[in-house]
C-alpha atoms as a PDB file:
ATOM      1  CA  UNK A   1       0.000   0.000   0.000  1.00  0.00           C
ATOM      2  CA  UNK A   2       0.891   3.728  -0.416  1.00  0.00           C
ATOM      3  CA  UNK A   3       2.767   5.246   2.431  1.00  0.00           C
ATOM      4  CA  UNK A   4       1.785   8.912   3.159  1.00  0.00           C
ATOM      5  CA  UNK A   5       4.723  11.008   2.697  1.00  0.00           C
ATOM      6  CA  UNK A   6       4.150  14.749   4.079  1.00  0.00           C
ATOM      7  CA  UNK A   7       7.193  16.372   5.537  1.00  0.00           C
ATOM      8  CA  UNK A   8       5.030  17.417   8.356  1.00  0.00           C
ATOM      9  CA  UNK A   9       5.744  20.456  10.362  1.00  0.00           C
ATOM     10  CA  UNK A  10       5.133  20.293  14.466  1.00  0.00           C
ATOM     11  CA  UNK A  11       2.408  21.801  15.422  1.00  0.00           C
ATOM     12  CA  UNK A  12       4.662  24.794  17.176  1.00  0.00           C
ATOM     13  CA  UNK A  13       3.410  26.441  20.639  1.00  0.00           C
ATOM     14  CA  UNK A  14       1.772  29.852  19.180  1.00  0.00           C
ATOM     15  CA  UNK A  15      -0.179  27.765  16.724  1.00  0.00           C
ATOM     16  CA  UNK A  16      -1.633  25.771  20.122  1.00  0.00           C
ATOM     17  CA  UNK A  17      -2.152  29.078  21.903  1.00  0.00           C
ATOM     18  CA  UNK A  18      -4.146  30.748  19.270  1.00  0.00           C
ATOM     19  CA  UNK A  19      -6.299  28.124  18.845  1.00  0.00           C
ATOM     20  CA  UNK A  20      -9.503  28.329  20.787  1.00  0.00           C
ATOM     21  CA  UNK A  21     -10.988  25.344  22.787  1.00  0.00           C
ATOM     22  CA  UNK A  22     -14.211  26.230  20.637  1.00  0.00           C
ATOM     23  CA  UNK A  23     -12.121  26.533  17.269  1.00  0.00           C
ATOM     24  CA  UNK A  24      -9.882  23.030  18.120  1.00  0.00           C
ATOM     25  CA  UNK A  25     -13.551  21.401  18.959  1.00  0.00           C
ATOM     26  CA  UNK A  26     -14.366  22.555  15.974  1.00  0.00           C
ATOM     27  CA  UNK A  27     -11.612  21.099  14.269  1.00  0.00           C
ATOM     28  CA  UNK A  28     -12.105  17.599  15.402  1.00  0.00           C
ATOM     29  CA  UNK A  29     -15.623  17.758  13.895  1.00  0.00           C
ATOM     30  CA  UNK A  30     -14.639  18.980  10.933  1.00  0.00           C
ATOM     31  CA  UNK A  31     -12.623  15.842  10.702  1.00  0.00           C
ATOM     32  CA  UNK A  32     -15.434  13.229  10.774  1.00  0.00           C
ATOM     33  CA  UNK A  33     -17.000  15.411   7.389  1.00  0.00           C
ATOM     34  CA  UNK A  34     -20.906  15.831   9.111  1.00  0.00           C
ATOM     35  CA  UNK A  35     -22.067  16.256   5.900  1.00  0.00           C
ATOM     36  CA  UNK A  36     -21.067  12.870   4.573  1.00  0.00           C
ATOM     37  CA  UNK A  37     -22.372  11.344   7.852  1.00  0.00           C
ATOM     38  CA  UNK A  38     -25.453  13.304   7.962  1.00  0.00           C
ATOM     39  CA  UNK A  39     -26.438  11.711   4.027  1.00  0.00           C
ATOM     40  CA  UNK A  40     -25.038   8.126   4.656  1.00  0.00           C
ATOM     41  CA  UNK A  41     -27.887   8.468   7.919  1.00  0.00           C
ATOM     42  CA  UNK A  42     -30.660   9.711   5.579  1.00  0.00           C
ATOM     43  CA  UNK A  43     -30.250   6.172   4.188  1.00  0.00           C
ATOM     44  CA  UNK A  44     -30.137   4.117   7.406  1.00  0.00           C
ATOM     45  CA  UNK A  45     -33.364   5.103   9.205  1.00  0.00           C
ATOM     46  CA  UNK A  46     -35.513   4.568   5.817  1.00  0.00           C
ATOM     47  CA  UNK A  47     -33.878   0.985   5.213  1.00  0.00           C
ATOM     48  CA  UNK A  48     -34.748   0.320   8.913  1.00  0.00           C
ATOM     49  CA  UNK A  49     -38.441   1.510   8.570  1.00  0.00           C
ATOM     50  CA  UNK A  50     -38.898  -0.631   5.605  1.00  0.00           C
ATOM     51  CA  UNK A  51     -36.959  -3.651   7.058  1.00  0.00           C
ATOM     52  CA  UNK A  52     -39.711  -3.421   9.895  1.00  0.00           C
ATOM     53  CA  UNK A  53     -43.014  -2.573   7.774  1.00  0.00           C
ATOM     54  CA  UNK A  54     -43.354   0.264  10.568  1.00  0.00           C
ATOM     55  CA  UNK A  55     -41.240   2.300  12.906  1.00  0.00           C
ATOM     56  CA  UNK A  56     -38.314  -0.025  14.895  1.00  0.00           C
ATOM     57  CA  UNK A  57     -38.150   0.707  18.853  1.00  0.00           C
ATOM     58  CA  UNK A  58     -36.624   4.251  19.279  1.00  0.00           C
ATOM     59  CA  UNK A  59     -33.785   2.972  21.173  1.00  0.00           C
ATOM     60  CA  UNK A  60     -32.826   0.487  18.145  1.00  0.00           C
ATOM     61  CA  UNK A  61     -33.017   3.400  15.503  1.00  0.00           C
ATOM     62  CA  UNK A  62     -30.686   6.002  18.385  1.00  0.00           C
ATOM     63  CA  UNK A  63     -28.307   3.196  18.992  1.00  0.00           C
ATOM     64  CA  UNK A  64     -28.139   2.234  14.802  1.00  0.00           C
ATOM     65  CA  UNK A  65     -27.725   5.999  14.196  1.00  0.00           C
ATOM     66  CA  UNK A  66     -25.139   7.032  16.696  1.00  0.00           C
ATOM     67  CA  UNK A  67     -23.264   3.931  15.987  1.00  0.00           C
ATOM     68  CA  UNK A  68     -23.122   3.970  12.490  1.00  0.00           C
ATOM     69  CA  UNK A  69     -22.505   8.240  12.436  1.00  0.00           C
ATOM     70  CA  UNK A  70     -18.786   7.072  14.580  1.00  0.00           C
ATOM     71  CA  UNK A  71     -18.347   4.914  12.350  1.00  0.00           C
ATOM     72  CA  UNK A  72     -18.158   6.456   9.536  1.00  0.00           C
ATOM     73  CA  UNK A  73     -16.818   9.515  11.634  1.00  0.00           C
ATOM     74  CA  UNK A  74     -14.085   7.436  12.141  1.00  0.00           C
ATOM     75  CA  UNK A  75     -13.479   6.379   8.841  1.00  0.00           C
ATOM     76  CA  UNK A  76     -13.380  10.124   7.381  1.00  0.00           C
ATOM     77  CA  UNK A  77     -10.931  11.110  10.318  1.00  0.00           C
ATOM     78  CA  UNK A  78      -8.593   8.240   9.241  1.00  0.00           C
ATOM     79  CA  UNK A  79      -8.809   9.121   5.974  1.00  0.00           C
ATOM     80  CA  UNK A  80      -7.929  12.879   6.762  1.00  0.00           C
ATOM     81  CA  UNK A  81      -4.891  11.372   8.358  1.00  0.00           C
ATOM     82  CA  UNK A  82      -3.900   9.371   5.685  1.00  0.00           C
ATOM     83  CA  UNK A  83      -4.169  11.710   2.888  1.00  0.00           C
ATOM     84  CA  UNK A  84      -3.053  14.715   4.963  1.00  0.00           C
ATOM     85  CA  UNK A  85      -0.046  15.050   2.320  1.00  0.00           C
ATOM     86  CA  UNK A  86      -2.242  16.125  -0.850  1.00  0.00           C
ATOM     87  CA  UNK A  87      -4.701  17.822   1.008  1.00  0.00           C
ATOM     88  CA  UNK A  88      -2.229  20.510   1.272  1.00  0.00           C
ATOM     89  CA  UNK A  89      -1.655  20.229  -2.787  1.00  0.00           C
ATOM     90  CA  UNK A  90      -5.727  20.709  -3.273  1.00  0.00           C
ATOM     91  CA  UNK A  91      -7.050  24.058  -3.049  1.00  0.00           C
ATOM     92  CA  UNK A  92     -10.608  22.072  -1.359  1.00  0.00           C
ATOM     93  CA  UNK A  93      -8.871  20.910   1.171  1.00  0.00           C
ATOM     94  CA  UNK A  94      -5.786  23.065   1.976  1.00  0.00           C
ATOM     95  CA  UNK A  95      -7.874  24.424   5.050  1.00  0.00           C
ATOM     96  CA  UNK A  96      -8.164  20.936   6.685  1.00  0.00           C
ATOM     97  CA  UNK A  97      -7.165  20.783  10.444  1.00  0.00           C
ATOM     98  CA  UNK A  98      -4.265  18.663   9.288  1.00  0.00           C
ATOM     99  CA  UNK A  99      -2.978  20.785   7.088  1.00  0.00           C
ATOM    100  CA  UNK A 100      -3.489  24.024   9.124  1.00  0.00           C
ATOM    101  CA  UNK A 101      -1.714  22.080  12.006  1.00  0.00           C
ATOM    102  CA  UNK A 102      -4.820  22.943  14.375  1.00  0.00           C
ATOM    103  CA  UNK A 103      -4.482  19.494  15.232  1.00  0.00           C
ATOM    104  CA  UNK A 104      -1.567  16.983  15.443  1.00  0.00           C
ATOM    105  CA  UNK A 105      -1.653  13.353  12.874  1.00  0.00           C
ATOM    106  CA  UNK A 106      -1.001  11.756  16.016  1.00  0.00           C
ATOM    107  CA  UNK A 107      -4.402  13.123  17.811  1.00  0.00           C
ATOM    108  CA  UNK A 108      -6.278  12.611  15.101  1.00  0.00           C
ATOM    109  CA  UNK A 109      -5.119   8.888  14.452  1.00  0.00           C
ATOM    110  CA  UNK A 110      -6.431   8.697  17.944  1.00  0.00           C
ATOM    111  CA  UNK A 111      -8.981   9.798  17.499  1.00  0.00           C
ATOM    112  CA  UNK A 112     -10.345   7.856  14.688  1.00  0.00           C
ATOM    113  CA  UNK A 113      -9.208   4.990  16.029  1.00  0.00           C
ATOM    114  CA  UNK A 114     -11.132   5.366  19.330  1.00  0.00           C
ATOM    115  CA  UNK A 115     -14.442   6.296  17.300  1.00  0.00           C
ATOM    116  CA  UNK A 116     -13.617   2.990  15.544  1.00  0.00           C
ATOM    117  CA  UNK A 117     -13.755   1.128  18.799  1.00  0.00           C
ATOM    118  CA  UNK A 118     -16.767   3.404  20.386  1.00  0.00           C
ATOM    119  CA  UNK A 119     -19.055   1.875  17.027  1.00  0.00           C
ATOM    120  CA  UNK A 120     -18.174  -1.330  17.006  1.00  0.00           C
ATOM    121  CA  UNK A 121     -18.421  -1.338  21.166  1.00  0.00           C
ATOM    122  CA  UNK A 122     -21.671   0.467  20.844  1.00  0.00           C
ATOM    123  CA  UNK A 123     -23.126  -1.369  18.005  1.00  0.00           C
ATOM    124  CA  UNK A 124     -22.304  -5.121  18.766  1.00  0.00           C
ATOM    125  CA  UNK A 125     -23.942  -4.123  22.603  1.00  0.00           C
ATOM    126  CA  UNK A 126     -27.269  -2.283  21.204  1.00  0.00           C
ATOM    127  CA  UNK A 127     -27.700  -4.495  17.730  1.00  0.00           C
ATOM    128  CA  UNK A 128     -26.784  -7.787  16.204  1.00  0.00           C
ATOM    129  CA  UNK A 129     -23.119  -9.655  15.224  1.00  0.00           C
ATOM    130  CA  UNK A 130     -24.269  -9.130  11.361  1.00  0.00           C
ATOM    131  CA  UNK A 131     -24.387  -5.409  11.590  1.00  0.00           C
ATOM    132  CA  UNK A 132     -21.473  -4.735  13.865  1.00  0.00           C
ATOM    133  CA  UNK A 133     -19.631  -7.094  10.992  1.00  0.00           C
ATOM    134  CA  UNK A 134     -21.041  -4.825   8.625  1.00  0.00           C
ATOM    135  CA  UNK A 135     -20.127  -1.785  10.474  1.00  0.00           C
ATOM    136  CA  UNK A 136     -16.663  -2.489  11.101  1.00  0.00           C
ATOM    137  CA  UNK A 137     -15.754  -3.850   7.168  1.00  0.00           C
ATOM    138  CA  UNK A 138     -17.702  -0.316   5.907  1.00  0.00           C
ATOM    139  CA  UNK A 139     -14.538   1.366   8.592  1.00  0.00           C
ATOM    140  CA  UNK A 140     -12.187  -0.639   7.560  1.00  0.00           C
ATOM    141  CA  UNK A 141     -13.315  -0.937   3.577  1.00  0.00           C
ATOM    142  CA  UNK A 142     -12.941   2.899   3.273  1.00  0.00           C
ATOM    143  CA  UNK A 143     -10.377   4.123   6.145  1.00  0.00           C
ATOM    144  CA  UNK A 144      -8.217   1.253   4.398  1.00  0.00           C
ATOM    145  CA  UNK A 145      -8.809  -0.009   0.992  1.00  0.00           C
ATOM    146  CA  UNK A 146     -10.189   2.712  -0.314  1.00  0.00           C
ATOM    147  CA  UNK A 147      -7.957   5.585   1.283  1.00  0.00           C
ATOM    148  CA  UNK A 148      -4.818   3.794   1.252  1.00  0.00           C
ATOM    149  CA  UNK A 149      -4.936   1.702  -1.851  1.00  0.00           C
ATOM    150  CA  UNK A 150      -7.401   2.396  -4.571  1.00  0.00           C
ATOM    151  CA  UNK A 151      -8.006   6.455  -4.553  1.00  0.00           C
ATOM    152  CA  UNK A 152      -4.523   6.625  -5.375  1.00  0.00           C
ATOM    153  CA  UNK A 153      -4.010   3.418  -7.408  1.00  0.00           C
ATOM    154  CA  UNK A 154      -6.828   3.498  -9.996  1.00  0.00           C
ATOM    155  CA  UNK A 155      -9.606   5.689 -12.141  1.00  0.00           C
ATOM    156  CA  UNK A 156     -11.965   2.715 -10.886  1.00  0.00           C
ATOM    157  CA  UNK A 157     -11.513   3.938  -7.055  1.00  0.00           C
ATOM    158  CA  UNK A 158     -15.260   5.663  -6.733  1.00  0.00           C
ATOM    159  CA  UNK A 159     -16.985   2.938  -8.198  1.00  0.00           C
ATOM    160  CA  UNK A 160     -14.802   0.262  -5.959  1.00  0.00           C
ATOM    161  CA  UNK A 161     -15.276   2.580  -3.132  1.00  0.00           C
ATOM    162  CA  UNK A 162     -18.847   2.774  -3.560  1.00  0.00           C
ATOM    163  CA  UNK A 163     -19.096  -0.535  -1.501  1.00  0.00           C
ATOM    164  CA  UNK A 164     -18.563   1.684   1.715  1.00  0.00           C
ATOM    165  CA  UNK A 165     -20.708   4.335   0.692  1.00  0.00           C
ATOM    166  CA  UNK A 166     -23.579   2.108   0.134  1.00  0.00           C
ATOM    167  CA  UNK A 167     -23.112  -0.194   3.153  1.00  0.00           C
ATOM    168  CA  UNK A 168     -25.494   2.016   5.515  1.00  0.00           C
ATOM    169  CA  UNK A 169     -28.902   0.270   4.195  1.00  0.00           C
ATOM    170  CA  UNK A 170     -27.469  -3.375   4.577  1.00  0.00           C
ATOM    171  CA  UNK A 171     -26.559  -2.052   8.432  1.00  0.00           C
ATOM    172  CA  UNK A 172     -29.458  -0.481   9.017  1.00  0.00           C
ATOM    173  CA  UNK A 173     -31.847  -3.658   7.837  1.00  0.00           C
ATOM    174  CA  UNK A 174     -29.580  -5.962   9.636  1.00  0.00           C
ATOM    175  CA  UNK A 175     -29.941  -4.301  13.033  1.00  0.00           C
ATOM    176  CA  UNK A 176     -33.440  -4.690  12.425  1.00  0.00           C
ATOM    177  CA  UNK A 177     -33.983  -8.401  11.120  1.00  0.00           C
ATOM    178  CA  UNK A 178     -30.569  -9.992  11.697  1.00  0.00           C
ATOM    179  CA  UNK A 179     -30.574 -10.861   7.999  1.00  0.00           C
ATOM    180  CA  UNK A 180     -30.338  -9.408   4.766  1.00  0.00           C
ATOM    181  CA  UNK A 181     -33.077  -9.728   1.919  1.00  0.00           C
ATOM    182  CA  UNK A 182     -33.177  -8.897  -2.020  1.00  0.00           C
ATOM    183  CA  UNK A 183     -35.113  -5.701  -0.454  1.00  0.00           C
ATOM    184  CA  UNK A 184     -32.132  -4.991   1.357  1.00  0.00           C
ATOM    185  CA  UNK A 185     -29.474  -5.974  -1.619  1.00  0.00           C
ATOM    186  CA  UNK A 186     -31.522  -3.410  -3.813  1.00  0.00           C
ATOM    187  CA  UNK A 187     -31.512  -0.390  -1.661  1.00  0.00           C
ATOM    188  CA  UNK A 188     -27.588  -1.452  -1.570  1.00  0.00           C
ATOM    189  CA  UNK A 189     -27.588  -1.222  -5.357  1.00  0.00           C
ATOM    190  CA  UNK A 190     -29.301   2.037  -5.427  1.00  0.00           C
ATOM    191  CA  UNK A 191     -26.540   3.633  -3.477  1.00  0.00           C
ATOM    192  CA  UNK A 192     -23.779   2.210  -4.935  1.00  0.00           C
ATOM    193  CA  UNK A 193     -24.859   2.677  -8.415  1.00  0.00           C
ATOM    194  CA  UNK A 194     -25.591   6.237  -7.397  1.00  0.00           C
ATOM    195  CA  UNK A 195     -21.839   6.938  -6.180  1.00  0.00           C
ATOM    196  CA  UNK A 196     -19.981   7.490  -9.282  1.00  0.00           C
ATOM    197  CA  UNK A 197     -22.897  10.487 -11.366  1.00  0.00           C
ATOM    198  CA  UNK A 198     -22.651  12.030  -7.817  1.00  0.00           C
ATOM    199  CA  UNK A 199     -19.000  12.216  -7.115  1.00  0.00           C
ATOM    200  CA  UNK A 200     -17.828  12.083 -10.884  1.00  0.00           C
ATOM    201  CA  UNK A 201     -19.494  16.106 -11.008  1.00  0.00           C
ATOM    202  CA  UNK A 202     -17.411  17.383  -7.947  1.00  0.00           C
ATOM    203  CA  UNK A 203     -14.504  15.743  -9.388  1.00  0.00           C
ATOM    204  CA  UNK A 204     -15.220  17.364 -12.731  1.00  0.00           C
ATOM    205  CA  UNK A 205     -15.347  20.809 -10.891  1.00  0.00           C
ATOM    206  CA  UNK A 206     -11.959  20.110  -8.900  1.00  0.00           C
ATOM    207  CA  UNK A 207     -10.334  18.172 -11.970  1.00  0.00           C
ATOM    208  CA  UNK A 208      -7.427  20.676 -11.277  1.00  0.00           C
ATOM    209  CA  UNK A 209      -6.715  19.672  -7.600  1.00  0.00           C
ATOM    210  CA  UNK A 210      -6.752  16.325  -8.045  1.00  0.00           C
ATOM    211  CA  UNK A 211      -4.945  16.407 -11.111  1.00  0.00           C
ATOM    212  CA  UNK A 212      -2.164  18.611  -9.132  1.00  0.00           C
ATOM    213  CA  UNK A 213      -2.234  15.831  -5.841  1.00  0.00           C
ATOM    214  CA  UNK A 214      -1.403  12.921  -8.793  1.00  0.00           C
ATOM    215  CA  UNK A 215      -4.951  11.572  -8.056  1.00  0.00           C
ATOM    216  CA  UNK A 216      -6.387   9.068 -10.808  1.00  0.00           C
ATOM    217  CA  UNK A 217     -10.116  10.335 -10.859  1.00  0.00           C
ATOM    218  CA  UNK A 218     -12.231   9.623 -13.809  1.00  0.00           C
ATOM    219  CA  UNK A 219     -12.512  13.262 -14.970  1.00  0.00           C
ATOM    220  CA  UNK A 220      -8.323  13.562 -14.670  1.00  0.00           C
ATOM    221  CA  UNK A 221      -7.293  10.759 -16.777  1.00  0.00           C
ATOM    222  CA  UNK A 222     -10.749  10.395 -18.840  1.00  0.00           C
ATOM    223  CA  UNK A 223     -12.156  12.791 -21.696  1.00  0.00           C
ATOM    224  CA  UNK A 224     -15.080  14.318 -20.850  1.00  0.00           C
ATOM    225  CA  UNK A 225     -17.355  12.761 -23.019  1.00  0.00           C
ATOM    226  CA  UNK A 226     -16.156   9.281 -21.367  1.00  0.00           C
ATOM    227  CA  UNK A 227     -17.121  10.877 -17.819  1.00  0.00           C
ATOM    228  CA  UNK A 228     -20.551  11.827 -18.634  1.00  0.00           C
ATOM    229  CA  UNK A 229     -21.234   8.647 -20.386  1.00  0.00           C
ATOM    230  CA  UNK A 230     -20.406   6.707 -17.661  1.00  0.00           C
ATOM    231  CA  UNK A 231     -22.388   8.920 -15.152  1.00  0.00           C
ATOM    232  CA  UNK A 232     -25.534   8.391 -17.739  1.00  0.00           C
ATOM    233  CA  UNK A 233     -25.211   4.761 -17.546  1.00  0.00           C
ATOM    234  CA  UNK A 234     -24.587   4.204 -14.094  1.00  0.00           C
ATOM    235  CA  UNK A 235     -27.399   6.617 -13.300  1.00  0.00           C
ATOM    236  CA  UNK A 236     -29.755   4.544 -15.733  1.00  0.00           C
ATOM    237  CA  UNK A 237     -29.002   1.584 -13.616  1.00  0.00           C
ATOM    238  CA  UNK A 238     -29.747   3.464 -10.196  1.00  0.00           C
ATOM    239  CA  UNK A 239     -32.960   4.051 -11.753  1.00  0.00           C
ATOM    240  CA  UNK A 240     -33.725   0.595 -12.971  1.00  0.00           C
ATOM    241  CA  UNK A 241     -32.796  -0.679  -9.402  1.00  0.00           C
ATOM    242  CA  UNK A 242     -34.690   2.093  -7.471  1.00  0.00           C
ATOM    243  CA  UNK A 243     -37.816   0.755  -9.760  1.00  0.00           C
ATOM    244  CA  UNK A 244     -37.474  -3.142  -9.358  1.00  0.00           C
ATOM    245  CA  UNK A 245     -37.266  -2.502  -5.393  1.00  0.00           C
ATOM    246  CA  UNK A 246     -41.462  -1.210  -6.000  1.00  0.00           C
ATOM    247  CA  UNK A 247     -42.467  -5.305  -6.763  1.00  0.00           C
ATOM    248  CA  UNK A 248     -39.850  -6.927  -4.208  1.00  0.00           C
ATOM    249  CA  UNK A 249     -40.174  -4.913  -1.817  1.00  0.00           C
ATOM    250  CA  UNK A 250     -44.028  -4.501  -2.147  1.00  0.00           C
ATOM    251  CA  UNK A 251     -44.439  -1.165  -2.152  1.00  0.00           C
ATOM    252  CA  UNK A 252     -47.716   0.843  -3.164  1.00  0.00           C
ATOM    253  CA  UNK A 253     -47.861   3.887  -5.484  1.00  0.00           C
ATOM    254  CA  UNK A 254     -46.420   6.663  -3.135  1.00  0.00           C
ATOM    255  CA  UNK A 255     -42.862   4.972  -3.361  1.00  0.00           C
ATOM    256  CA  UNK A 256     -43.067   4.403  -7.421  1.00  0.00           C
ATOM    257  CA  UNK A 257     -44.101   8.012  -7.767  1.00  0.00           C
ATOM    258  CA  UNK A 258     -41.474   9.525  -6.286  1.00  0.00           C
ATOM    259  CA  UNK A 259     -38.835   6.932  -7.767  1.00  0.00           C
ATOM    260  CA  UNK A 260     -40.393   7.878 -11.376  1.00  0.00           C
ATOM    261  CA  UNK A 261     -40.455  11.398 -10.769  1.00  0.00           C
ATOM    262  CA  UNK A 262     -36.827  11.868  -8.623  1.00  0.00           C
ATOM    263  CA  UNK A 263     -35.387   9.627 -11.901  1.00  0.00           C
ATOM    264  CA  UNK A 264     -36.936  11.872 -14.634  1.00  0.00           C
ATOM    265  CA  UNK A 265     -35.121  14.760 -12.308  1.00  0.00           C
ATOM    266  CA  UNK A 266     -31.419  12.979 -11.619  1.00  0.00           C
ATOM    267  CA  UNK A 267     -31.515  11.695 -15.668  1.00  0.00           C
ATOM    268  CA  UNK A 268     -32.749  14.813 -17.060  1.00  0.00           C
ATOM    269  CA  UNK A 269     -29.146  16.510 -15.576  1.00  0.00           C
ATOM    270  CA  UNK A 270     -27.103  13.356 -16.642  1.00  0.00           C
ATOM    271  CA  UNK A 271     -27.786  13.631 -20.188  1.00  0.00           C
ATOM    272  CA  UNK A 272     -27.523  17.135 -20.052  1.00  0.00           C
ATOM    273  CA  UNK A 273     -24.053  16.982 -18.606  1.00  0.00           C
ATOM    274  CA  UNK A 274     -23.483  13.960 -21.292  1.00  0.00           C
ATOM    275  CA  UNK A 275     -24.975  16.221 -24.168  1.00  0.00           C
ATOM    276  CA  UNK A 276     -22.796  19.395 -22.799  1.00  0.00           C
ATOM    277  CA  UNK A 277     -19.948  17.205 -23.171  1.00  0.00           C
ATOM    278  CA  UNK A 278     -20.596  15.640 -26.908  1.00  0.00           C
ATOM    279  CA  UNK A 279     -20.849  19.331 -27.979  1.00  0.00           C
ATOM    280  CA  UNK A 280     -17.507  20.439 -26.391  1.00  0.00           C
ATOM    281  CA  UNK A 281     -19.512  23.259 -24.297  1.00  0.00           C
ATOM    282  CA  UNK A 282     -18.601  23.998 -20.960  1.00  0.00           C
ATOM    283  CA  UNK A 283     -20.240  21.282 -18.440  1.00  0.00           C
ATOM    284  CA  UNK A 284     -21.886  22.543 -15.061  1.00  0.00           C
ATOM    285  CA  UNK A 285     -21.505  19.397 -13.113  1.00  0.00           C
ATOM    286  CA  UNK A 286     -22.588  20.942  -9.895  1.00  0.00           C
ATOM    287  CA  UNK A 287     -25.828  21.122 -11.136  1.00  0.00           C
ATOM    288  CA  UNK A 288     -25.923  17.133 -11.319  1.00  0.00           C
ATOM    289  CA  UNK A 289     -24.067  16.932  -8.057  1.00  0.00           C
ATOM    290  CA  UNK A 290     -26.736  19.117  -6.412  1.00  0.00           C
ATOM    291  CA  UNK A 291     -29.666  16.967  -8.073  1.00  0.00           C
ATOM    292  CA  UNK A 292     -27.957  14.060  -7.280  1.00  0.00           C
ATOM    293  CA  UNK A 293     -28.422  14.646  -2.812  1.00  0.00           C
ATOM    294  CA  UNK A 294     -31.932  15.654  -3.715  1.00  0.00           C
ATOM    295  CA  UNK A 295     -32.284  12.208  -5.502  1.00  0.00           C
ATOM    296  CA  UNK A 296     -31.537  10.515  -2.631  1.00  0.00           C
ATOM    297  CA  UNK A 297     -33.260  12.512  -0.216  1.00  0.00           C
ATOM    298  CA  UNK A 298     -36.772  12.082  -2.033  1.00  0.00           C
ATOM    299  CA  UNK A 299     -36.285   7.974  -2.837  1.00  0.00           C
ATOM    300  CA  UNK A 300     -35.822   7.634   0.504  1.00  0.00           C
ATOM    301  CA  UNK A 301     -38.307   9.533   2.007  1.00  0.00           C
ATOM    302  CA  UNK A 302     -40.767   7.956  -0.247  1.00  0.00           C
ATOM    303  CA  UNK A 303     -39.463   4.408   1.622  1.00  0.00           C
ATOM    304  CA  UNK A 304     -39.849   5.444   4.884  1.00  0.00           C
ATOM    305  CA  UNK A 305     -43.216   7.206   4.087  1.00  0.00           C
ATOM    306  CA  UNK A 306     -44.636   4.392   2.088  1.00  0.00           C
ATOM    307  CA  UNK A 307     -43.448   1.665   4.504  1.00  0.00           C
ATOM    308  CA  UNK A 308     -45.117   3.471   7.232  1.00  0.00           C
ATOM    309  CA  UNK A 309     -48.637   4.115   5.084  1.00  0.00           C
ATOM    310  CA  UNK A 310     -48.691  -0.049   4.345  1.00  0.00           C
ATOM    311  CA  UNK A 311     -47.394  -1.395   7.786  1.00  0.00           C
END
């Protein structure tokens, strides 16, 4: 595997003295990316409601939550430590907490690894052996394969890394059931299959800062054209899987609605990314990126909601 190779600079006592308790709390947060977390949980409670046919205990859904949010808390810190020597490089992420030195590689490594253990303490107490399993290979899939090996390695890394990214609905139905069904596999497929339209646009927009950190994403090493075909197809397959969950899963007509409708919405800005890009005009991938978290918000909804209405 890679070895992480920043000539690091001590964090030096005026650095330390400037820095607030407020701002270095702040810091530590910033490390776990909330805003990752926060989506990756708008898939677990939904998967949990359906895997119930009605709303789990609130304890269950608290301890699921909390568990799986250090997880993956865990998972972003470690990967801020890892990659702490091209954050600097990328204009995104050159006002990181590593790279700013408001906090030391060694406290954050700590830190990650002691969310690690909090999850997999908290979740294999409150829930079931199959989702603390699945907890701790999402840590270690992403924190390790992904971070270490195959964002640097390969062009293929977001669809590979996709596995983690999707894993939430599999936890979430097995701390309900114990088990995992075809219901379950196909909520997995819609999030992985949704990965790569979704991150492919930001990594259009920052094509530059990757391409400066010697990053292999799609949209550095791959025409555009290539990019946006790739994003249509994959998000023509998170459709078709969004729609055959509506028979296996049995939903009624509020879920297929809103799968329809949120599809027409995520495919009308794939092909118009993939049309931008046949014509040589400039792309506005954020636009697709955008549509692509509303996507996700409204399928998922629409399980919880429709789960609830036919329990």
């Amino acid at each position: 595997m890679p070895v992480s190779t920043v000539a690091e600079r001590p964090t030096t006592a005026t650095e330390r003295a400037t820095a607030s308790p407020l701002a270095v709390i702040r810091s530590y947060v910033a490390l776990t990316k909330p805003r990752i977390v926060e989506l990756l949980l708008i898939t677990t409670v939904p998967a949990m409601i359906l895997a119930e046919r009605g709303m789990p205990s609130l304890w269950l859904i608290v301890a699921t939550v909390v568990g799986g949010a250090l997880a993956a808390g865990s998972a972003n810190v470690l990967n801020c430590w890892y990659d702490r020597d091209i954050d600097q490089l990328m204009k995104r992420t050159s006002t990181r907490p590593l790279v700013t030195h408001t906090i030391s590689s060694r406290s954050a490594l700590t830190f990650g690894l002691v969310l690690g253990v909090v999850s997999t303490v908290l979740m294999a107490v409150t829930t079931n052996l199959l989702a603390t399993l699945l907890t701790v290979g999402a840590n270690f899939y992403y924190a390790v394969i992904y971070t270490m090996w195959l964002k640097r390695t390969t062009p293929h890394n977001t669809v590979l890394g996709g596995i983690c990214g999707a894993a939430p609905v599999l936890i979430g139905w097995a701390a309900v059931t114990g088990s995992l069904s075809w219901s379950a596999w196909l909520l997995f497929a819609v999030m992985f299959l949704w990965q790569p339209p979704h991150f492919w646009a930001l990594a259009i927009k920052f094509k530059d800062d990757y391409a400066a950190a010697g990053i292999p994403m799609l949209p550095v090493v791959a025409s555009e054209k290539r990019v946006a075909v790739e994003s249509l197809v994959y998000t023509g397959l998170m459709v078709a899987a969004s729609l055959a969950l509506w028979p296996v899963a049995s939903l009624s007509w509020v879920y297929l609605g809103a799968a329809i409708l949120a599809g027409i919405l995520m495919g009308r800005e794939a092909i118009l990314l993939y049309l931008a890009a046949r014509r040589g005009s400039d792309l506005k991938p954020m636009r697709l990126f955008h549509w692509s978290i509303t996507y996700v918000t409204v399928l998922f909804v629409a399980v919880a909601v429709d789960a609830l209405l036919t329990a």
